[in-house]
C-alpha atoms as a PDB file:
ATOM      1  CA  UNK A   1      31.747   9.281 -12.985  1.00  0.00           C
ATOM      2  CA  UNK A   2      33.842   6.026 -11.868  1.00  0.00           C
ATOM      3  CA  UNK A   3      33.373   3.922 -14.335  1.00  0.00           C
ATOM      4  CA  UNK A   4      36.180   1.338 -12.671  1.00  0.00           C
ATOM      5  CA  UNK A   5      33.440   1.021  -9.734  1.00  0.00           C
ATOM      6  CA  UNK A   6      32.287  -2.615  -9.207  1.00  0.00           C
ATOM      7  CA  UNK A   7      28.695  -1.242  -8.181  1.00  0.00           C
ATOM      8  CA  UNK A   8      27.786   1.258 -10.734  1.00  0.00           C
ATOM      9  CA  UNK A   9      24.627   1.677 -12.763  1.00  0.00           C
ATOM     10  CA  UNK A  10      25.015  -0.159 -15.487  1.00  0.00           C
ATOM     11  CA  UNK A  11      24.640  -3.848 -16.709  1.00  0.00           C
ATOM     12  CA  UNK A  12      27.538  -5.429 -15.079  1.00  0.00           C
ATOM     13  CA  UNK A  13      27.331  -8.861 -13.414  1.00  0.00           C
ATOM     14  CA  UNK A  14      27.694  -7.714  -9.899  1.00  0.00           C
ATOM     15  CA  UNK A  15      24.767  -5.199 -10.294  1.00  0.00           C
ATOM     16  CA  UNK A  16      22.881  -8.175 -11.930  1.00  0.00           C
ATOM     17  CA  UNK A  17      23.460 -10.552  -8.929  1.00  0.00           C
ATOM     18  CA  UNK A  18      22.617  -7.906  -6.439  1.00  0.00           C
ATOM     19  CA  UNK A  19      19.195  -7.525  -8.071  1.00  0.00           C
ATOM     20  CA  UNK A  20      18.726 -10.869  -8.358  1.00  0.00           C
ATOM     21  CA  UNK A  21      19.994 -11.266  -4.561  1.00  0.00           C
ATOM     22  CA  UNK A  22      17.320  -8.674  -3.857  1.00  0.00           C
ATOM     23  CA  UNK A  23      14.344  -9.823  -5.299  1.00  0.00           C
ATOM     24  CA  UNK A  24      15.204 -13.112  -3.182  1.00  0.00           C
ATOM     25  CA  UNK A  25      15.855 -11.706   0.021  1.00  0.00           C
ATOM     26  CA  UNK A  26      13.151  -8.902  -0.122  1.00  0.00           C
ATOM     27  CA  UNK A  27      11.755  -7.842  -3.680  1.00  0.00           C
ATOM     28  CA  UNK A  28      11.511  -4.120  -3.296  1.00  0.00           C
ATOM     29  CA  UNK A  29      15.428  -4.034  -2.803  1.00  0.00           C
ATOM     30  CA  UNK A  30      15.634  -6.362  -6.481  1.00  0.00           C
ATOM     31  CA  UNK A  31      13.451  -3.071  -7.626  1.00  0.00           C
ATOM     32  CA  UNK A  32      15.650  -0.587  -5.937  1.00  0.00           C
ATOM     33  CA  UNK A  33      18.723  -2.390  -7.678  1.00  0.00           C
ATOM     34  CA  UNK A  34      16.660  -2.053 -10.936  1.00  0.00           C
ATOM     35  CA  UNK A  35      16.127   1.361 -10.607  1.00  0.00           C
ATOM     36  CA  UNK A  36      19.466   1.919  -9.725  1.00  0.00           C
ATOM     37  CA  UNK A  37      20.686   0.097 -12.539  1.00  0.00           C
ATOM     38  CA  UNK A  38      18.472   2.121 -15.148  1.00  0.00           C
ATOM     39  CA  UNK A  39      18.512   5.546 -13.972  1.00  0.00           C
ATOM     40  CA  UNK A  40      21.529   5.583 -11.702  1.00  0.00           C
ATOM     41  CA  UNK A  41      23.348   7.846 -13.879  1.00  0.00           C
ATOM     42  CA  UNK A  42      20.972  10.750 -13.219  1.00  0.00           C
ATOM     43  CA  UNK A  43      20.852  10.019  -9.653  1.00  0.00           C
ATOM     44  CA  UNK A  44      24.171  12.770  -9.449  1.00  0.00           C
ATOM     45  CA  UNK A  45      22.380  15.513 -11.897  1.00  0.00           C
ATOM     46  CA  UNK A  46      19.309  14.631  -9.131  1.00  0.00           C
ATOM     47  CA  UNK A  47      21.485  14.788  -5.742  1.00  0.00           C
ATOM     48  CA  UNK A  48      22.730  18.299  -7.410  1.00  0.00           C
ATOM     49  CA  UNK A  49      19.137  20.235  -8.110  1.00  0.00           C
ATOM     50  CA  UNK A  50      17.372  18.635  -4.502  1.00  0.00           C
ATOM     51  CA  UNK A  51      20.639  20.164  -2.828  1.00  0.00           C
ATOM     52  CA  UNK A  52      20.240  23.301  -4.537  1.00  0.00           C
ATOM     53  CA  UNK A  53      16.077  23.582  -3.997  1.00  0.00           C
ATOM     54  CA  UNK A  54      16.819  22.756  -0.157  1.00  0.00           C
ATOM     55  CA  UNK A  55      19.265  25.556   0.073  1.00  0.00           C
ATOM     56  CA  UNK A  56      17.261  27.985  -1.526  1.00  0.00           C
ATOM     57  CA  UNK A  57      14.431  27.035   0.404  1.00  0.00           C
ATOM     58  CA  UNK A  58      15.946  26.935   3.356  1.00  0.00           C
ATOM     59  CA  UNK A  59      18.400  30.372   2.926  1.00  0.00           C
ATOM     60  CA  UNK A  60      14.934  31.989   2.033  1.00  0.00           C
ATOM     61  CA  UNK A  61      13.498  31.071   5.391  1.00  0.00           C
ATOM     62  CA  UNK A  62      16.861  32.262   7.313  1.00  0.00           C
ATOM     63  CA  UNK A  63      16.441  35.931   5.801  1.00  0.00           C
ATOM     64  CA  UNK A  64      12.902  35.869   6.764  1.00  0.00           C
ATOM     65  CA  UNK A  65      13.305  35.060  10.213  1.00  0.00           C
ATOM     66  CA  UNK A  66      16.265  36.999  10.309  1.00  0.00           C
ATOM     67  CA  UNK A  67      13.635  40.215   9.077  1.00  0.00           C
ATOM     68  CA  UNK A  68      11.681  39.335  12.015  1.00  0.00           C
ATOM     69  CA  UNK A  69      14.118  39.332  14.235  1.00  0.00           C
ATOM     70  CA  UNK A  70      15.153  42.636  13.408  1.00  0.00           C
ATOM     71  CA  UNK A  71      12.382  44.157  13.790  1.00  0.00           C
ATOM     72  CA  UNK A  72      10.535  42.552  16.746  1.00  0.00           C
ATOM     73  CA  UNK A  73       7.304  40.989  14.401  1.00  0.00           C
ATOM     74  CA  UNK A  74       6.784  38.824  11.483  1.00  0.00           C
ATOM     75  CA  UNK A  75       6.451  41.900   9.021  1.00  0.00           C
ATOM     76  CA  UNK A  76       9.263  43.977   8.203  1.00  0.00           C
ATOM     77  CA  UNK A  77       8.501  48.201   7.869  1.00  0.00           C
ATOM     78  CA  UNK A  78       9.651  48.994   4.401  1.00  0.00           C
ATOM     79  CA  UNK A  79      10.707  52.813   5.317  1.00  0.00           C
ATOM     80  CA  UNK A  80       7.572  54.287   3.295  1.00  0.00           C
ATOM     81  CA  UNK A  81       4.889  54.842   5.903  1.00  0.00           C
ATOM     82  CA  UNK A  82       1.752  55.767   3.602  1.00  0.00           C
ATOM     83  CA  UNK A  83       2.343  51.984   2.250  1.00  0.00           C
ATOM     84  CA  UNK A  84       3.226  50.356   5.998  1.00  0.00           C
ATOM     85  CA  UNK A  85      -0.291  51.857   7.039  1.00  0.00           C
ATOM     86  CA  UNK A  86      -2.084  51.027   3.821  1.00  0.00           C
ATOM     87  CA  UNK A  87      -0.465  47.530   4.517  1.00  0.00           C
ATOM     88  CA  UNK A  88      -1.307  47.344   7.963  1.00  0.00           C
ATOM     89  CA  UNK A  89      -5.426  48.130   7.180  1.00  0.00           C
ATOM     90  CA  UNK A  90      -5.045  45.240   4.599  1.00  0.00           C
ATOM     91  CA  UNK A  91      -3.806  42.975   6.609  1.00  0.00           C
ATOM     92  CA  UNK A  92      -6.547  43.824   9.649  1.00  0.00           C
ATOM     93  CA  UNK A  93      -9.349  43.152   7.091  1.00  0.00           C
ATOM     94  CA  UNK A  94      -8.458  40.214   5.376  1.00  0.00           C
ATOM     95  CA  UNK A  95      -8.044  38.546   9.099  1.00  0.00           C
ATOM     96  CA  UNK A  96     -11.399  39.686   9.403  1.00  0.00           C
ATOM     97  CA  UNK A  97     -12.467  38.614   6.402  1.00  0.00           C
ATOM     98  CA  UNK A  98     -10.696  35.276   6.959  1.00  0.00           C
ATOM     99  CA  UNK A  99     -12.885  34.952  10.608  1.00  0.00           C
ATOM    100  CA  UNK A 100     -15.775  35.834   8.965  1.00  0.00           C
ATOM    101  CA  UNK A 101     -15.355  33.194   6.574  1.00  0.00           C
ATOM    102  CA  UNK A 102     -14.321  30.483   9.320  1.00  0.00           C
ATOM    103  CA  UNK A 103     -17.637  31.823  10.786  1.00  0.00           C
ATOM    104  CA  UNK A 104     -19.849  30.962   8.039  1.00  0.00           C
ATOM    105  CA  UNK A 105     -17.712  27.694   7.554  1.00  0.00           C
ATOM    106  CA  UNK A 106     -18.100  26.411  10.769  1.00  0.00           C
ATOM    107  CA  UNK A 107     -22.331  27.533  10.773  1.00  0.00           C
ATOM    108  CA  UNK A 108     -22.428  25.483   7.750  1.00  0.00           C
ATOM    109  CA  UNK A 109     -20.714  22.606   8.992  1.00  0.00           C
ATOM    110  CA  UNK A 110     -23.600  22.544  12.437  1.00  0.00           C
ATOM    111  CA  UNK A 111     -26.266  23.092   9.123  1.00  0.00           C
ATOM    112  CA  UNK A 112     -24.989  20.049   7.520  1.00  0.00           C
ATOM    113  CA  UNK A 113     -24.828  18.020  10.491  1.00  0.00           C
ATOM    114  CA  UNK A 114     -28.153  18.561  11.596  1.00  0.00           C
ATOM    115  CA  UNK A 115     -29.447  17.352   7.752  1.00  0.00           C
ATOM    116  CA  UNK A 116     -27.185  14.392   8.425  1.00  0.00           C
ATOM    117  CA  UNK A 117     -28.717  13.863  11.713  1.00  0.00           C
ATOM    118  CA  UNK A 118     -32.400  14.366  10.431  1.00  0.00           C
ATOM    119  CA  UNK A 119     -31.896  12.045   7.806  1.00  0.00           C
ATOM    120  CA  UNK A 120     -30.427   9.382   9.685  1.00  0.00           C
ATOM    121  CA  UNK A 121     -33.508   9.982  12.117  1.00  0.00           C
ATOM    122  CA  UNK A 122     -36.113   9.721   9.575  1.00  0.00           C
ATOM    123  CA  UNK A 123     -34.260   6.750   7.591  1.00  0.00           C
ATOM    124  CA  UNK A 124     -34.320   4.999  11.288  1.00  0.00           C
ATOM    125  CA  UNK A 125     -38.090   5.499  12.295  1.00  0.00           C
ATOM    126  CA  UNK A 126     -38.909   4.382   8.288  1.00  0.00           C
ATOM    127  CA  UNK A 127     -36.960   1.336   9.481  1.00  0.00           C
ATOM    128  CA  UNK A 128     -37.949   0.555  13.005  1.00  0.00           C
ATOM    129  CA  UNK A 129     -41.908   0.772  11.216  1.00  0.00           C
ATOM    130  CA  UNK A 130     -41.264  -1.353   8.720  1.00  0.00           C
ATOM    131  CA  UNK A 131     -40.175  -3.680  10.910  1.00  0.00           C
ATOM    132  CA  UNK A 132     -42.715  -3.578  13.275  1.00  0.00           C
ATOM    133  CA  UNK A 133     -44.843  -4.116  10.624  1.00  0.00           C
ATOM    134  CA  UNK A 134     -43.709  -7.456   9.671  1.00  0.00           C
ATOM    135  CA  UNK A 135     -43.305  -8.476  13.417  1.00  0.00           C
ATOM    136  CA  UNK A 136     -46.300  -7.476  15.191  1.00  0.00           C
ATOM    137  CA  UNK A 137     -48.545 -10.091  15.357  1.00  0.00           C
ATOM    138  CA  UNK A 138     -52.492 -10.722  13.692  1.00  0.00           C
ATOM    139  CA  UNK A 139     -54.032  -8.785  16.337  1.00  0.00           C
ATOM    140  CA  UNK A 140     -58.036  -9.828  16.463  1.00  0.00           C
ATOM    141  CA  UNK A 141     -60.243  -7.501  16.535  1.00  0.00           C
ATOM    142  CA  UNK A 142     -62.667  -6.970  19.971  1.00  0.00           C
ATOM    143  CA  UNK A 143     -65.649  -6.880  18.830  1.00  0.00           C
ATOM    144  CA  UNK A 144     -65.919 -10.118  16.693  1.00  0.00           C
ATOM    145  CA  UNK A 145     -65.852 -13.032  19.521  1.00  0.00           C
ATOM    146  CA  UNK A 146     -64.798 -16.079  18.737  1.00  0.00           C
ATOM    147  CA  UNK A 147     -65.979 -19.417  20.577  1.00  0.00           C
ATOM    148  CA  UNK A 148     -63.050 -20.867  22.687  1.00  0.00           C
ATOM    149  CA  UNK A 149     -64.156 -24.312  21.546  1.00  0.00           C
ATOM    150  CA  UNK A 150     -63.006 -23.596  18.089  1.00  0.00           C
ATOM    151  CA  UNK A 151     -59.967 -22.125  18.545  1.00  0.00           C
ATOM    152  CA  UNK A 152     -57.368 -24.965  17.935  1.00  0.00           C
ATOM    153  CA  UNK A 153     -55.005 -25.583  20.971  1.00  0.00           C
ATOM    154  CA  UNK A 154     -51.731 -25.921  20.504  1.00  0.00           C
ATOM    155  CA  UNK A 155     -49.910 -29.246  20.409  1.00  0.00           C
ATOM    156  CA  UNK A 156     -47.372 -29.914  23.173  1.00  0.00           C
ATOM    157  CA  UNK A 157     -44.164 -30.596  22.286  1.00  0.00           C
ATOM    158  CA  UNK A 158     -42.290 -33.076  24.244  1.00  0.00           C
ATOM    159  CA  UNK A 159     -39.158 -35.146  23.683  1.00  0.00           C
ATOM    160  CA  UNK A 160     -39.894 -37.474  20.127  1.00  0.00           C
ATOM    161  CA  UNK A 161     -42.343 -35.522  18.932  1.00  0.00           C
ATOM    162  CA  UNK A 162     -39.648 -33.978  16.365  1.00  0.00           C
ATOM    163  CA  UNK A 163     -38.752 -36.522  14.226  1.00  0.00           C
ATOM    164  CA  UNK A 164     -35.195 -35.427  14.214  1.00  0.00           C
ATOM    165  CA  UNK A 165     -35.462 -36.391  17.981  1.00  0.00           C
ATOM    166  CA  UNK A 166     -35.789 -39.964  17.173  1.00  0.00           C
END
């Protein structure tokens, strides 16, 4: 590495004033100085293995779709045909398989629902009664008359009868 660099990681003033730059101007570039600062030095041993993983990950998917390419479908014959057949029947019933369990997946997910949705239901009509409960009104009873010259009639409110109004 160039250590003659005026930016390099390490504890030199214009690395310090950059960080301290950042953390005024926007203070996650003052942290991405810091980092830089502390673990800079690894940051080439880094670059070096992420460049490597990408190509391998990326040469492995060029010789697979160059397989498939070759031979007209995603998998390649390997020559024996006892094993290509054998293969072949595998594959068929683990798709199945794999339906069958999206099947039973997606029947659960409707069963599951439909306890959500009864729930809900009965947590609603528990509600709505309760509530109708506390705001139905004293409902008198037929049989037991009462004499209309008892029954208190209500007061009239008009302007100043609130003393807030006066």
């Amino acid at each position: 590495m160039n250590t003659s660099a005026l930016i390099r990681p390490a504890w030199t003033p214009a690395t310090i004033a950059l960080m301290v730059i950042g953390f005024m101007v926007f203070w996650p570039l003052g942290f991405a100085m810091l980092a830089y600062i502390i673990w800079g030095d690894r940051l080439e041993g880094f670059k070096r293995d992420v460049n490597r993983a990408t190509d391998g990950i990326f040469a492995g998917c060029r010789r697979g779709s160059d397989k498939a390419a070759r031979w007209g479908n995603g998998s390649a014959r390997t020559g024996n045909v006892a094993f290509d057949d054998w293969r072949e029947k595998e594959l068929e019933r683990l798709d199945e398989e794999r339906r069958k369990l999206d099947e039973m997946l997606t029947q659960f997910d409707e069963y599951a629902r439909e306890l959500r949705r009864a729930k809900d239901q009965d947590e609603f009509d528990r509600f709505m009664a309760n509530r109708n409960k506390s705001t139905a009104p004293a409902k008198t009873d037929p049989s037991t008359k009462t004499d209309p010259s008892t029954e208190a009639t209500p007061t009239k409110r008009g302007k100043g009868s609130n003393l807030l109004d006066d």
